[in-house]
Protein backbone atom coordinates (compact mmCIF):
# COMPACT_ATOMS: atom_id res chain seq x y z
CA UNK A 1 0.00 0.00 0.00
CA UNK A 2 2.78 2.06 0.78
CA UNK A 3 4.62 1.60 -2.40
CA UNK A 4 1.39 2.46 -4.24
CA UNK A 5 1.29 5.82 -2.44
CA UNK A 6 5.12 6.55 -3.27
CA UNK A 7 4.32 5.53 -6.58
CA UNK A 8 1.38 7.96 -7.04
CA UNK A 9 2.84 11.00 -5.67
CA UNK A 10 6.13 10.01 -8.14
CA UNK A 11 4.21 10.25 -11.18
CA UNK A 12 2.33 13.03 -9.94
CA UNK A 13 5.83 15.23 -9.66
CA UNK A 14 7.04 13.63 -12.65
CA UNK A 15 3.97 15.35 -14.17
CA UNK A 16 4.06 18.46 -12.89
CA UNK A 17 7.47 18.82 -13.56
CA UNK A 18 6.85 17.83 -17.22
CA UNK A 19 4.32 20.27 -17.41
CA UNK A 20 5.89 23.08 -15.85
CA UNK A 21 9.10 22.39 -18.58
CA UNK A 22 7.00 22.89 -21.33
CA UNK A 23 5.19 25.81 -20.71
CA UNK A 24 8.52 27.38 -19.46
CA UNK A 25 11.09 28.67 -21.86
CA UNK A 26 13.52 30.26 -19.44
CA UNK A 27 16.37 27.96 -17.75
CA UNK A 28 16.26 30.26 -15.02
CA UNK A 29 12.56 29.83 -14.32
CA UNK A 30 13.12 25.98 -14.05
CA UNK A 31 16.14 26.10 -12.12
CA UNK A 32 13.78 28.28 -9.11
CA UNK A 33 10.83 25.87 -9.74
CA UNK A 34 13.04 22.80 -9.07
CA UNK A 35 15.11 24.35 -6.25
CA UNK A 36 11.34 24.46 -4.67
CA UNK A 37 10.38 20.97 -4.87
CA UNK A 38 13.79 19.95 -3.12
CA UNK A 39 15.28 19.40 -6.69
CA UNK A 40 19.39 19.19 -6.43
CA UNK A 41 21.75 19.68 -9.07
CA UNK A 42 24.19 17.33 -10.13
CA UNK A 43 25.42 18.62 -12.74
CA UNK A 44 24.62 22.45 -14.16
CA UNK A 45 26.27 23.62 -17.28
CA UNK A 46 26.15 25.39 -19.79
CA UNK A 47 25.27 22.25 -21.90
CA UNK A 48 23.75 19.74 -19.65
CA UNK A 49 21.63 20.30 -16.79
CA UNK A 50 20.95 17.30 -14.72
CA UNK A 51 18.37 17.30 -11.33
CA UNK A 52 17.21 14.66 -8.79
CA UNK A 53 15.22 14.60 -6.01
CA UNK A 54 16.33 11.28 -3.79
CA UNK A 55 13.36 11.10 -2.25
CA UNK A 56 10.93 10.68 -4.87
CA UNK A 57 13.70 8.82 -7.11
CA UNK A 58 13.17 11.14 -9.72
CA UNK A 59 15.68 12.73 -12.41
CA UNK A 60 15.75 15.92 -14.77
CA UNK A 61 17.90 15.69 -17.93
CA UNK A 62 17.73 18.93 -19.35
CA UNK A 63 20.05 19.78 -22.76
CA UNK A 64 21.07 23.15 -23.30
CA UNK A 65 20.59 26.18 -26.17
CA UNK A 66 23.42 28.77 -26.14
CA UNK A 67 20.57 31.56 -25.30
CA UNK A 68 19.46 30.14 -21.82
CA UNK A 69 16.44 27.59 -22.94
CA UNK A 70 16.75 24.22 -23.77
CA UNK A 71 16.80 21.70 -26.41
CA UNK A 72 15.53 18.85 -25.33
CA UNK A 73 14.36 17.37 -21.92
CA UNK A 74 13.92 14.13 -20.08
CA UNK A 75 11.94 13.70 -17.05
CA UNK A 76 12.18 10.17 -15.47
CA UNK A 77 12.35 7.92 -12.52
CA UNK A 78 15.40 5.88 -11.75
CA UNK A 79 13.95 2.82 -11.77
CA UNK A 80 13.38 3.54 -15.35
CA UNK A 81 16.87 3.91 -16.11
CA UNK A 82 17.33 0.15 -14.97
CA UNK A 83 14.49 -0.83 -17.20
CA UNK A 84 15.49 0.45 -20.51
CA UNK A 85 18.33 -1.92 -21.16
CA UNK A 86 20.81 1.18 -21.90
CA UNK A 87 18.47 2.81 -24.43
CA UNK A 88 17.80 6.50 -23.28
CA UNK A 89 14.28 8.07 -24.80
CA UNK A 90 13.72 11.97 -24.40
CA UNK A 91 12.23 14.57 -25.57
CA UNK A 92 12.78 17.38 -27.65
CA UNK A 93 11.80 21.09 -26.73
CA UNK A 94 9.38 22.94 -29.31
């Protein structure tokens, strides 16, 4: 039951945070908006921003543009990077 729960509210972030991506153009905005749901940086170039929250098992892939949006994003759990047998799916920013 428990697990279920966890689950729920992991795909609800996951979500939210996919939503939130989309409609928001600005790196800067995202950085603030993950920074608020306990989101830390692991890595935070200028190429490659990458963000997890350990408590939800959740990861942010984001790939850079030179004028402070981004290319392409990934929003995942990390079970799902056991699962996908070294194939990595994203998705690519309008």
């Amino acid at each position: 039951m428990l697990e279920d729960i966890e689950a729920a509210q992991q795909r609800t972030v996951m979500a939210e945070i996919e939503e939130m991506i989309q409609t928001t153009p600005e790196y800067a905005d995202i950085r603030e908006a993950l920074q608020s749901l306990n989101f830390i940086p692991e890595q935070d170039d200028t190429d490659v921003a990458i963000w997890v929250q350990p408590d939800l098992r959740i990861f942010v892939l984001l790939q850079m543009n030179l004028g402070g949006g981004y290319a392409g994003y990934r929003v995942g759990a990390y079970d799902d990077l056991d699962s996908q047998n070294g194939e990595f799916s994203g998705y690519n920013a309008r």
